[in-house]
C-alpha atoms as a PDB file:
ATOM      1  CA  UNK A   1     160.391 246.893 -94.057  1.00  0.00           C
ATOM      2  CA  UNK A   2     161.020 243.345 -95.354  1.00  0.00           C
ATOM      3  CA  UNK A   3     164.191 241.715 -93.766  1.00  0.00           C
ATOM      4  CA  UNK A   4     167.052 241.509 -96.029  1.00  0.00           C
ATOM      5  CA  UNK A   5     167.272 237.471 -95.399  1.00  0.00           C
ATOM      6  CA  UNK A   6     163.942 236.945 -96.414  1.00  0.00           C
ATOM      7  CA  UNK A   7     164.437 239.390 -99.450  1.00  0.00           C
ATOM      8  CA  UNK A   8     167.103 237.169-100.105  1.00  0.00           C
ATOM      9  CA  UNK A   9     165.376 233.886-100.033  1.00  0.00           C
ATOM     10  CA  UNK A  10     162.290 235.178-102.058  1.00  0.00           C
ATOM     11  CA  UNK A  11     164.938 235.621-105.090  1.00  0.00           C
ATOM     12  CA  UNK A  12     166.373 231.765-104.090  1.00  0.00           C
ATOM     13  CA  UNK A  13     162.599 230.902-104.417  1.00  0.00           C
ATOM     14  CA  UNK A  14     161.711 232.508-107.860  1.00  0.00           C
ATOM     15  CA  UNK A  15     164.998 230.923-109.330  1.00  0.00           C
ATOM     16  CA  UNK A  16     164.699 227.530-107.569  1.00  0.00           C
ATOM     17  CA  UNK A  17     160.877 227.825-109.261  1.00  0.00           C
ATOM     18  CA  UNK A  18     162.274 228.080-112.898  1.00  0.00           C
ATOM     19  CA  UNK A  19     165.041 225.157-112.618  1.00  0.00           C
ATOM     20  CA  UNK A  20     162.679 222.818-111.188  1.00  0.00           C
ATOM     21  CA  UNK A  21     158.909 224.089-111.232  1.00  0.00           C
ATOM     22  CA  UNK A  22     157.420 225.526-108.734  1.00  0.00           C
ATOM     23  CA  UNK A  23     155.392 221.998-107.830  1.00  0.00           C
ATOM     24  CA  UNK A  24     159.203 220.671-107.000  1.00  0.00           C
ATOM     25  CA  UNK A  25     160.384 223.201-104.411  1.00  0.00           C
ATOM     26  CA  UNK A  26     159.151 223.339-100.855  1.00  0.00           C
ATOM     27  CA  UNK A  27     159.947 226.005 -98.447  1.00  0.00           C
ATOM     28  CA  UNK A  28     160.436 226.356 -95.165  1.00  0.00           C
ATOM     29  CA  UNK A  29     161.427 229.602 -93.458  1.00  0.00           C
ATOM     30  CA  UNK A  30     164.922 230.191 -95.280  1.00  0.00           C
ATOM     31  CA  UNK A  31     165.379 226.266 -96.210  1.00  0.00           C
ATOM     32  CA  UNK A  32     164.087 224.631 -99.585  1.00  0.00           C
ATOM     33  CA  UNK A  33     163.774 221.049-100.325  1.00  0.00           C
ATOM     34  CA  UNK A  34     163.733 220.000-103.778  1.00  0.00           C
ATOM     35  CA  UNK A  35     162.923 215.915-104.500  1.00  0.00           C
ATOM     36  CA  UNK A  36     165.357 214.360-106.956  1.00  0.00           C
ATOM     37  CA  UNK A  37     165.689 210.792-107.595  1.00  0.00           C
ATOM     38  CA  UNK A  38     166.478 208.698-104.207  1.00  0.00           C
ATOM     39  CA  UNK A  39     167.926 212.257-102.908  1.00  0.00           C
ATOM     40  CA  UNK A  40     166.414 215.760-101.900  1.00  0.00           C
ATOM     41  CA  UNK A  41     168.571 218.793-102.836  1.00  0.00           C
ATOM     42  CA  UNK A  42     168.761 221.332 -99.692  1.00  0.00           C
ATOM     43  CA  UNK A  43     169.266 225.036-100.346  1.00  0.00           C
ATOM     44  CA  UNK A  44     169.498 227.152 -97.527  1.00  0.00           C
ATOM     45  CA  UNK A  45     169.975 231.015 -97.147  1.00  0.00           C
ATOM     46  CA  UNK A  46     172.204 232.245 -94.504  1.00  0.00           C
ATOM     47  CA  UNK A  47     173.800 235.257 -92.632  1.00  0.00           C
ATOM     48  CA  UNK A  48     177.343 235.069 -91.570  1.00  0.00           C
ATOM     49  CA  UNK A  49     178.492 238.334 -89.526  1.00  0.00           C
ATOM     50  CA  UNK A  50     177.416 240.802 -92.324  1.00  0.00           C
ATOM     51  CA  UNK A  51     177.426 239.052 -95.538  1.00  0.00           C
ATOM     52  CA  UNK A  52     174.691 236.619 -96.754  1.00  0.00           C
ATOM     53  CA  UNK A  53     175.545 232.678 -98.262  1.00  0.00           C
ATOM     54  CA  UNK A  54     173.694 230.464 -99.939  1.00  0.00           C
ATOM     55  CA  UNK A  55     174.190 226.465 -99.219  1.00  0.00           C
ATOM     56  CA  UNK A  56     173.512 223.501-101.129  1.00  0.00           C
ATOM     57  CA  UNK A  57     173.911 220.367-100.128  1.00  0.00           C
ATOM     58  CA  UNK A  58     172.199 216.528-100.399  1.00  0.00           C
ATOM     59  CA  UNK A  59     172.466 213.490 -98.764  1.00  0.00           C
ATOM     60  CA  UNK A  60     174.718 210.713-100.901  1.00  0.00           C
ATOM     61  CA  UNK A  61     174.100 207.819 -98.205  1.00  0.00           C
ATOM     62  CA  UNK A  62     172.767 207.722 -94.660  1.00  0.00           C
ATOM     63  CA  UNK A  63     173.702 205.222 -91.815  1.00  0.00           C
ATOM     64  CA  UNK A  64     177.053 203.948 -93.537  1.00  0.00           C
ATOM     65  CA  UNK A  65     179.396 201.819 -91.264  1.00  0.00           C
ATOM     66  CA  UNK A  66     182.348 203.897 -91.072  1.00  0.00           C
ATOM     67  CA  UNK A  67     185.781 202.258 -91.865  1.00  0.00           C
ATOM     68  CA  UNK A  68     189.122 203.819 -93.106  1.00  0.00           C
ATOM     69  CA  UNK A  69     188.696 202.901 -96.226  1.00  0.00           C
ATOM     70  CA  UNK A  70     185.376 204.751 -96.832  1.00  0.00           C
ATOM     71  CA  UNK A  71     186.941 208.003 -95.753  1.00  0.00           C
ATOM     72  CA  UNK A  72     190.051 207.336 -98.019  1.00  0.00           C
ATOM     73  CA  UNK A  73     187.840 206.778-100.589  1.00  0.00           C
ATOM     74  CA  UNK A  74     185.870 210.072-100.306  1.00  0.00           C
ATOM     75  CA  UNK A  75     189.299 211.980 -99.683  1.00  0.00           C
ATOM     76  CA  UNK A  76     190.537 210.694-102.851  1.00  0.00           C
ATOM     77  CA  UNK A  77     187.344 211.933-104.624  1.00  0.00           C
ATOM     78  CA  UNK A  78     187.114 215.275-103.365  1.00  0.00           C
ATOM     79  CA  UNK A  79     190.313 215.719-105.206  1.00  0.00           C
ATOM     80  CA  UNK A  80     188.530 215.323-108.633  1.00  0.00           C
ATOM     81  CA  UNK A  81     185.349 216.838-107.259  1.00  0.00           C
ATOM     82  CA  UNK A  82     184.808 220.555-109.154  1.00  0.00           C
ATOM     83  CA  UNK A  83     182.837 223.263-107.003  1.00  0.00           C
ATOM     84  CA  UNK A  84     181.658 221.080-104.111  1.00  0.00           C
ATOM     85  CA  UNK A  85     183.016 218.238-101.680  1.00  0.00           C
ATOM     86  CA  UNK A  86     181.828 215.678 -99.723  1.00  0.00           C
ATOM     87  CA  UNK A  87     181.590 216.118 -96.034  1.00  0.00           C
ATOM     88  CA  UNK A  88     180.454 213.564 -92.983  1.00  0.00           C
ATOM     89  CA  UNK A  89     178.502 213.839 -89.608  1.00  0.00           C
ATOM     90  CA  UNK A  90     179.183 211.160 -87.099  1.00  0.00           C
ATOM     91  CA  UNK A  91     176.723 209.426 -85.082  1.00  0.00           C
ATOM     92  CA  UNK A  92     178.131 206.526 -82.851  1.00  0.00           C
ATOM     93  CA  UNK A  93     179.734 204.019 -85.249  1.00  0.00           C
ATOM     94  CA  UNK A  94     177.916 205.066 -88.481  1.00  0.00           C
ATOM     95  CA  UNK A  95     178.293 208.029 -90.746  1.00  0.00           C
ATOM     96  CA  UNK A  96     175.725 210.010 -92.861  1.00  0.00           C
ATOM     97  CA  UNK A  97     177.283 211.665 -96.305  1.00  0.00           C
ATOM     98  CA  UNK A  98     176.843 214.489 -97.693  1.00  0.00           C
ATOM     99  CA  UNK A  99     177.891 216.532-100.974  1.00  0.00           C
ATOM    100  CA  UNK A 100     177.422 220.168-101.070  1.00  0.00           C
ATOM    101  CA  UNK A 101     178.943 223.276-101.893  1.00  0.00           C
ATOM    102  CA  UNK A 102     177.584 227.157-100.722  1.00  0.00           C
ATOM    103  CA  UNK A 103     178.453 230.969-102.408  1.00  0.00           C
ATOM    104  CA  UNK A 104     177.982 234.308-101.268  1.00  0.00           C
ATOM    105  CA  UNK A 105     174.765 235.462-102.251  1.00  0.00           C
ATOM    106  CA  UNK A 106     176.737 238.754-104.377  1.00  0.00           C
ATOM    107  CA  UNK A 107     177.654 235.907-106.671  1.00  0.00           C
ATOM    108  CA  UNK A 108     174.484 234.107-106.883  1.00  0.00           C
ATOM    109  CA  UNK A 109     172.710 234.046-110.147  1.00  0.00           C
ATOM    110  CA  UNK A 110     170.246 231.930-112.218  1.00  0.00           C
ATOM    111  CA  UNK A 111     172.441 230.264-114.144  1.00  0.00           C
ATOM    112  CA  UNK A 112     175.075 229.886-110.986  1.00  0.00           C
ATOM    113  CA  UNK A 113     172.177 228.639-108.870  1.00  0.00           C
ATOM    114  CA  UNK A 114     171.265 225.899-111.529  1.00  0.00           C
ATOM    115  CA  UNK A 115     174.643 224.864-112.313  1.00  0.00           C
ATOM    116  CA  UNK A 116     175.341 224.151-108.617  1.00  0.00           C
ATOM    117  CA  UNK A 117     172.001 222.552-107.951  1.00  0.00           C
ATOM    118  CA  UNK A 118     171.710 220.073-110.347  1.00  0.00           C
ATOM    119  CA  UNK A 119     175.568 218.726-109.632  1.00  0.00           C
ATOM    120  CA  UNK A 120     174.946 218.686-106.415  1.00  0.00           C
ATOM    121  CA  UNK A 121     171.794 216.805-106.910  1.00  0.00           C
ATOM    122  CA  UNK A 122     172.760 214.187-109.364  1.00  0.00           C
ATOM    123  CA  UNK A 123     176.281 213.450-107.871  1.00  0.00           C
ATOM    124  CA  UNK A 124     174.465 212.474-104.874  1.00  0.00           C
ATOM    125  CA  UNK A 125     171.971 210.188-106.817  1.00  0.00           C
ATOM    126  CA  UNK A 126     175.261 208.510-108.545  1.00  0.00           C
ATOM    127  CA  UNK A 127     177.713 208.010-105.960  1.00  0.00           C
ATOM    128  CA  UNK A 128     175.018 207.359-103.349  1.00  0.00           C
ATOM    129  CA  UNK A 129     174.300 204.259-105.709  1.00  0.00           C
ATOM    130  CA  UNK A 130     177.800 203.250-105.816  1.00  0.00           C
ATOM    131  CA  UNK A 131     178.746 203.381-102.097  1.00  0.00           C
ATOM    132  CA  UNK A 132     175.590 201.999-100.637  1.00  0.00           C
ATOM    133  CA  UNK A 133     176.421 199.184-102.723  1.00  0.00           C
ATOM    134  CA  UNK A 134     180.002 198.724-102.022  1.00  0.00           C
ATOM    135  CA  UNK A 135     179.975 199.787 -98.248  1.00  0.00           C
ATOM    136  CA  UNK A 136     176.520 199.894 -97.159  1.00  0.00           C
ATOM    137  CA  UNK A 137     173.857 202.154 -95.821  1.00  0.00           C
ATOM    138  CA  UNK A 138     170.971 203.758 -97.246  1.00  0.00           C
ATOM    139  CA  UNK A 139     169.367 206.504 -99.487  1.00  0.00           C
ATOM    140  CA  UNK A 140     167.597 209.674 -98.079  1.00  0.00           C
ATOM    141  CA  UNK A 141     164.308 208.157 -99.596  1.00  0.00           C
ATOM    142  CA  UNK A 142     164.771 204.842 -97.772  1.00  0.00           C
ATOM    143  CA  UNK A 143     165.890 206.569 -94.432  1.00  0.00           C
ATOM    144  CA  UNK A 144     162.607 208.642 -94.800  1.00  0.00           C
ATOM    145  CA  UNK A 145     160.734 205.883 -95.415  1.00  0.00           C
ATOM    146  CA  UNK A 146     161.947 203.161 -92.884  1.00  0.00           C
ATOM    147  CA  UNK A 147     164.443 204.517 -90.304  1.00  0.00           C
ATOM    148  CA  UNK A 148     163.038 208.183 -89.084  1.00  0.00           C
ATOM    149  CA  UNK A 149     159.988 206.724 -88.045  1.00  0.00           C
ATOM    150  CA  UNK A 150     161.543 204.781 -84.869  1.00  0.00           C
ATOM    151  CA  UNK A 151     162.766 207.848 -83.471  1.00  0.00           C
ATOM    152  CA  UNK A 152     159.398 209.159 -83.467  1.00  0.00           C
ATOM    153  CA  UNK A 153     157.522 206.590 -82.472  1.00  0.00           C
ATOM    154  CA  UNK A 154     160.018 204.803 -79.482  1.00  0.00           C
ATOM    155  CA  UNK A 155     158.641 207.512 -76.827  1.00  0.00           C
ATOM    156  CA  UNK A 156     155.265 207.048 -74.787  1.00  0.00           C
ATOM    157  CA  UNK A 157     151.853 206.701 -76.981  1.00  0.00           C
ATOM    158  CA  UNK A 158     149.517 209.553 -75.916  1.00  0.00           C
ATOM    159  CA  UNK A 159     147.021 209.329 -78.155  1.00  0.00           C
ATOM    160  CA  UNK A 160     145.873 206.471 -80.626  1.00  0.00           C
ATOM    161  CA  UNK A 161     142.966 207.434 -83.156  1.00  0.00           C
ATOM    162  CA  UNK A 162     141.236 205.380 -86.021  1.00  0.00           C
ATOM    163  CA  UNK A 163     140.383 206.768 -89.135  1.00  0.00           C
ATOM    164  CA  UNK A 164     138.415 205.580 -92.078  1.00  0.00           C
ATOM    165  CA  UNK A 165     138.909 207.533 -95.139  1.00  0.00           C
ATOM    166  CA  UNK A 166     137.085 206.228 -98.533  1.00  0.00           C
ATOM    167  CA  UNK A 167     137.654 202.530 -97.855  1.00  0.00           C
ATOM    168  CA  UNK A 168     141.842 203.506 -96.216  1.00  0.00           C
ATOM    169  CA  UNK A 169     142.432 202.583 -92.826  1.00  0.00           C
ATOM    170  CA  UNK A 170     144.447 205.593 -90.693  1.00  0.00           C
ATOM    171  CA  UNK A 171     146.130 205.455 -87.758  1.00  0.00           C
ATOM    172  CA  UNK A 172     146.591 208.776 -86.075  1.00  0.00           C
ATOM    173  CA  UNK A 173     148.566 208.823 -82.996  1.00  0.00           C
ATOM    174  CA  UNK A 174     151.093 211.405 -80.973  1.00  0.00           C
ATOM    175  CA  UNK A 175     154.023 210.135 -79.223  1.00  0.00           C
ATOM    176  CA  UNK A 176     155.833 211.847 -76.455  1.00  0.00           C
ATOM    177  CA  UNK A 177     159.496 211.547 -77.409  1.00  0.00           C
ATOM    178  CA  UNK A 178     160.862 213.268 -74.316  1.00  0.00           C
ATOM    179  CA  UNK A 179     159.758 215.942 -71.694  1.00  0.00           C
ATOM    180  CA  UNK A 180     158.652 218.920 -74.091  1.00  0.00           C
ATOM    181  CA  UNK A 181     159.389 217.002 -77.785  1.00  0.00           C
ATOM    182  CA  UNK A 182     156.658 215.432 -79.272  1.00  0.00           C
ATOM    183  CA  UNK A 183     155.533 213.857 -82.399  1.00  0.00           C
ATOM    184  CA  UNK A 184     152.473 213.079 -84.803  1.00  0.00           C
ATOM    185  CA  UNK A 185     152.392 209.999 -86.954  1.00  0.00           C
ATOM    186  CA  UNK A 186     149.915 208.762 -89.596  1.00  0.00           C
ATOM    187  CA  UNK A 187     149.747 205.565 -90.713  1.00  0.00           C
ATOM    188  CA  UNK A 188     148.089 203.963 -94.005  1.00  0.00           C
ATOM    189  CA  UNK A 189     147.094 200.580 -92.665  1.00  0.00           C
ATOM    190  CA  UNK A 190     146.511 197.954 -95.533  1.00  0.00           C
ATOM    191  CA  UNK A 191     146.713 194.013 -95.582  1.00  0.00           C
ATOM    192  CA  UNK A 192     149.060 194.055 -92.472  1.00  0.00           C
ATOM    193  CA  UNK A 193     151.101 196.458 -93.750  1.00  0.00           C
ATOM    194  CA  UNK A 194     151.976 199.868 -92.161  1.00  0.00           C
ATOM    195  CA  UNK A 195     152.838 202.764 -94.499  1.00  0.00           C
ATOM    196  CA  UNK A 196     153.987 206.402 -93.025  1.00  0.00           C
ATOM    197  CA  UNK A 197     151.585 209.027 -94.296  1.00  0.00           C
ATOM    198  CA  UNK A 198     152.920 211.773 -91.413  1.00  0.00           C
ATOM    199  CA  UNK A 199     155.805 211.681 -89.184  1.00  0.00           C
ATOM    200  CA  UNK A 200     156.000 214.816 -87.377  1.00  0.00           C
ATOM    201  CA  UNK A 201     158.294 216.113 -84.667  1.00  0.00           C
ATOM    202  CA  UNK A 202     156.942 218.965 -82.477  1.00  0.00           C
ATOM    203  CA  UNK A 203     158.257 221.143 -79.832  1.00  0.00           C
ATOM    204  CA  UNK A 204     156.350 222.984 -77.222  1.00  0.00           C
ATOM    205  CA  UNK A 205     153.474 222.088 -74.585  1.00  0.00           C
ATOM    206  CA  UNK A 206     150.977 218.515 -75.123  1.00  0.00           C
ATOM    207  CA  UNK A 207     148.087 220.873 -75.844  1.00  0.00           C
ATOM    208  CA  UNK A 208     150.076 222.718 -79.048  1.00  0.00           C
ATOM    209  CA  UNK A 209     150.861 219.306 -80.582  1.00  0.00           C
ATOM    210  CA  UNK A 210     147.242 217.874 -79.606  1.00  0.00           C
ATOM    211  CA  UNK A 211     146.463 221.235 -81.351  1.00  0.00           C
ATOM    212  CA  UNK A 212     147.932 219.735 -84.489  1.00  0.00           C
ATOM    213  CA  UNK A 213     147.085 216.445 -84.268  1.00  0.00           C
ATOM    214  CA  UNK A 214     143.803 217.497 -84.624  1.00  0.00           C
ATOM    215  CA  UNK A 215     144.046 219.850 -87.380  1.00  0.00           C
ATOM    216  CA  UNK A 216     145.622 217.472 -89.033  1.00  0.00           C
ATOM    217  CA  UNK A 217     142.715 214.984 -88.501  1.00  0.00           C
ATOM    218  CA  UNK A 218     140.092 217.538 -89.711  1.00  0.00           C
ATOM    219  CA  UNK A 219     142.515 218.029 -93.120  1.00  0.00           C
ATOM    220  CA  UNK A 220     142.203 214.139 -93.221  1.00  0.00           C
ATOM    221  CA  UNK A 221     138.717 213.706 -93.030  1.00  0.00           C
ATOM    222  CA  UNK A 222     137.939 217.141 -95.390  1.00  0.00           C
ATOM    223  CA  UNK A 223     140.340 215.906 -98.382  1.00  0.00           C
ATOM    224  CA  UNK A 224     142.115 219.227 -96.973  1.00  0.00           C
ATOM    225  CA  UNK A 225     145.424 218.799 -99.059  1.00  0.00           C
ATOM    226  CA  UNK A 226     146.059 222.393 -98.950  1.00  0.00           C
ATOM    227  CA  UNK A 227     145.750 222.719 -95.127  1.00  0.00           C
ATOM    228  CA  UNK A 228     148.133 219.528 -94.136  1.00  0.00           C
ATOM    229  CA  UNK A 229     150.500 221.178 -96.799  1.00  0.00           C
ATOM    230  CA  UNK A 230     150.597 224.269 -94.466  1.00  0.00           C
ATOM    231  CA  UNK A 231     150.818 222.270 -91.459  1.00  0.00           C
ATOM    232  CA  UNK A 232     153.135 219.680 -92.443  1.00  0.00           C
ATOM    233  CA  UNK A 233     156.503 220.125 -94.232  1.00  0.00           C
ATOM    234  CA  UNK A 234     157.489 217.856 -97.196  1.00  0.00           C
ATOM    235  CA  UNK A 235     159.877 216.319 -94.913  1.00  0.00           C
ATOM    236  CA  UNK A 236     157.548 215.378 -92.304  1.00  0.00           C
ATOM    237  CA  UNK A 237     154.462 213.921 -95.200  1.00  0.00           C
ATOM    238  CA  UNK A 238     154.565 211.063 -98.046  1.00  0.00           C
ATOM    239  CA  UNK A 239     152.697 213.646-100.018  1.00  0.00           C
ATOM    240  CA  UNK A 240     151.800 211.184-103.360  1.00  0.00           C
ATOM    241  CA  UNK A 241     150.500 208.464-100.763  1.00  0.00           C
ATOM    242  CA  UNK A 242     148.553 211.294 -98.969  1.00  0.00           C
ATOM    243  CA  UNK A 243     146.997 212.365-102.287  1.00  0.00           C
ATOM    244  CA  UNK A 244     146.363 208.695-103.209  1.00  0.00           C
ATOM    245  CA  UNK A 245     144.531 208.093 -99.921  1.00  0.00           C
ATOM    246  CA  UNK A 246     142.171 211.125-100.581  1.00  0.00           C
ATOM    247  CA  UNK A 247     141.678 211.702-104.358  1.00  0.00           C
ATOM    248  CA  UNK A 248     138.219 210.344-103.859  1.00  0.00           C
ATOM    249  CA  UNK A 249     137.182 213.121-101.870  1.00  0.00           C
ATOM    250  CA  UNK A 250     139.359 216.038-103.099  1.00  0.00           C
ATOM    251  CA  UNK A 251     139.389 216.902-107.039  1.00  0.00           C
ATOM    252  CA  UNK A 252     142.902 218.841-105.972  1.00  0.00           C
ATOM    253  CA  UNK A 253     144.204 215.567-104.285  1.00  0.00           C
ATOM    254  CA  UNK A 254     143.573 213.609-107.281  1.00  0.00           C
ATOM    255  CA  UNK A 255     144.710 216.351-110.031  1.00  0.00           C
ATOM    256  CA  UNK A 256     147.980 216.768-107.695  1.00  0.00           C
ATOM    257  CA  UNK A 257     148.902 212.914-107.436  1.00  0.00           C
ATOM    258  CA  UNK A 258     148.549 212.479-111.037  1.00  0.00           C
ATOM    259  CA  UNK A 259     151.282 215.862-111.346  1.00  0.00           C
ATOM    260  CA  UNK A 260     153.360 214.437-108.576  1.00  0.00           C
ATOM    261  CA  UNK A 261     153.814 210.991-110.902  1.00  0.00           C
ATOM    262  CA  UNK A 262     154.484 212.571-114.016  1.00  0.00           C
ATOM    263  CA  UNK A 263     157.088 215.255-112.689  1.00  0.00           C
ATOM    264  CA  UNK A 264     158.712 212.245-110.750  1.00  0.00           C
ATOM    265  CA  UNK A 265     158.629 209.957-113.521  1.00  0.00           C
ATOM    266  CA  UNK A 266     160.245 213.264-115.309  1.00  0.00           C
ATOM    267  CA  UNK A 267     162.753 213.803-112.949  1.00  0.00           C
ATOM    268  CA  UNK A 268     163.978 210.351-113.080  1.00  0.00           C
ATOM    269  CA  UNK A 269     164.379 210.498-117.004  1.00  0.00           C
ATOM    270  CA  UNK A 270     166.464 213.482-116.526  1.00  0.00           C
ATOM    271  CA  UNK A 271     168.649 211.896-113.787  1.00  0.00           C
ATOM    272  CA  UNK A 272     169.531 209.273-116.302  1.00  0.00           C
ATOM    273  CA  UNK A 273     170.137 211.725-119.057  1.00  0.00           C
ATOM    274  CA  UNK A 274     167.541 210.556-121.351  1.00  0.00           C
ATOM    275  CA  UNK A 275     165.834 213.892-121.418  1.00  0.00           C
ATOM    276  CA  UNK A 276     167.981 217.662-121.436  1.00  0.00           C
ATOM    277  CA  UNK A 277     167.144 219.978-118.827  1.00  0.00           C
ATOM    278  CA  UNK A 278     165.358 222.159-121.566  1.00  0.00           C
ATOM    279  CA  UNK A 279     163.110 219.227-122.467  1.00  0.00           C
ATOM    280  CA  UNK A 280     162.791 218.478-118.462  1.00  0.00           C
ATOM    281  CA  UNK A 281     161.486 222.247-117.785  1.00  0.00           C
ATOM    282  CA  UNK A 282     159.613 222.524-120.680  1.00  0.00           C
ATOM    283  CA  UNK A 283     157.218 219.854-119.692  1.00  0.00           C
ATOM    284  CA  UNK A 284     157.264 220.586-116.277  1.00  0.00           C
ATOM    285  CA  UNK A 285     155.844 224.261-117.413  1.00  0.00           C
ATOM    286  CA  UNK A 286     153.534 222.053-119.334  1.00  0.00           C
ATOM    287  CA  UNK A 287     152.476 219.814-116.286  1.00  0.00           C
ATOM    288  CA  UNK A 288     152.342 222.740-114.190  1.00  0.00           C
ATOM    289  CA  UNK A 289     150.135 224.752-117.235  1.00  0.00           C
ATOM    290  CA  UNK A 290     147.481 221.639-116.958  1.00  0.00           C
ATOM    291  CA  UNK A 291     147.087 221.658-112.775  1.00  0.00           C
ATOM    292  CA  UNK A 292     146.509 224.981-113.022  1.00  0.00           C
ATOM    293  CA  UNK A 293     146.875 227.611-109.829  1.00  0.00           C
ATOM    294  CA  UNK A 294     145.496 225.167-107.058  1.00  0.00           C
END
């Protein structure tokens, strides 16, 4: 019999799929990530004693210096904040911050789930603007980008492979972090410059990871961009520079890249206000229409 919690987060899935499009919203056991602006929207299902919650949450800033007046300044907004609140998580002397909100999944419904989603979502895109450039720190999408891959790369170099896909330089290579925590990192190496194509965290035995690392290499050198999907979480990939890197070799790369730029460029418009969310769905179903089922 299908477990209640999964039950649960098949539901999440189908309405997460008609706010955003299903090319928007990656899952991962009972956790979806949707992409939105310099932010990701988190929805995660839940069970708490008996009852089942759903939370929502994205990150407004990462890495922020923490100071008093920072934290009087989000007290004094969570006073005008409707539905959801910011909240904090301490590391050493800088602060990551969130805004989020969560309901009991009795009350969830389409229109509740939207509602919720897209505040969440584009109060983090505006105030993560606002205090990044009054007290510092950094967006989701830069701390993605930049700052995650020195955790996963300070350990002990294991293994170091060179790729050459269609004219792109890869480096392949698996770290061990610590004893039992591993990782697997691509890099796109052009002019100098080192861009993060996979940055993967792994727990278990050397031979699991190596396991990976070379399924991964296999996807690489195939155009696979249906098998690193199912290894790799959107998290842990730079999915349009992945499907850049092989749309030469893989009509589904190339057909996918081209979706991924539109529904971003969409996304953004939407942000902004310059499109409704009717108009923003509409040609998403439109996008989605063109790519077809791949």
């Amino acid at each position: 019999m299908e477990d209640i919690l999964e039950r649960a987060c098949r539901l999440v899935e189908s309405y997460l799929s008609k706010i955003f499009g299903s090319l928007r919203v990656y899952r991962d056991n009972h956790k979806f990530l949707i992409p939105w602006g310099f932010s990701a929207i988190n929805v995660f299902v839940y069970r708490r004693g008996e009852e089942l919650f759903v939370g929502i949450n994205a990150p407004v800033a990462l890495r922020v210096p923490g100071n008093k007046e920072l934290l009087q300044f989000l007290l004094t907004e969570n006073n005008s904040l409707v539905g959801c609140a910011f909240s904090v998580e301490f590391e050493s002397d800088v602060l990551d911050i969130l805004v989020g909100t969560k309901l009991r999944f009795t009350d969830l419904s389409r229109d509740s789930l939207e509602y919720l989603t897209l505040s969440v979502g584009n109060l983090a895109n505006e105030y993560g603007e606002e205090i990044i450039a009054v007290f510092g720190g950094m967006t989701f999408k830069e701390y993605i980008d930049r700052e995650s891959i020195k955790e996963n790369t300070k350990g002990e170099k294991l293994i170091h492979d060179t790729l050459e896909i269609d004219g792109f330089n890869i480096l392949l290579e698996m770290y061990m972090i610590r004893d039992g925590v591993y990782s697997v990192v691509g890099k796109l190496v052009k002019d100098g410059v080192e861009n993060i194509l996979i940055n993967a965290k792994r727990q278990g035995e050397p031979s699991s990871v190596f396991e990976t690392l070379e399924r991964v290499k296999n996807a690489l050198l195939k155009g696979d961009i249906k098998t690193l999907r199912n290894l790799l979480t959107n998290y842990e990939m730079n999915l349009p520079l992945l499907c850049e890197v092989l749309s030469r070799r893989s009509e589904h790369a190339s057909r996918l890249k081209s979706a991924e730029d539109r529904i971003n460029e969409l996304s953004n418009r939407f942000i902004k206000g310059e499109i409704s969310h009717k108009e923003y769905k509409k040609r998403l179903s439109d996008i989605e229409r063109l790519l077809g089922s791949d």
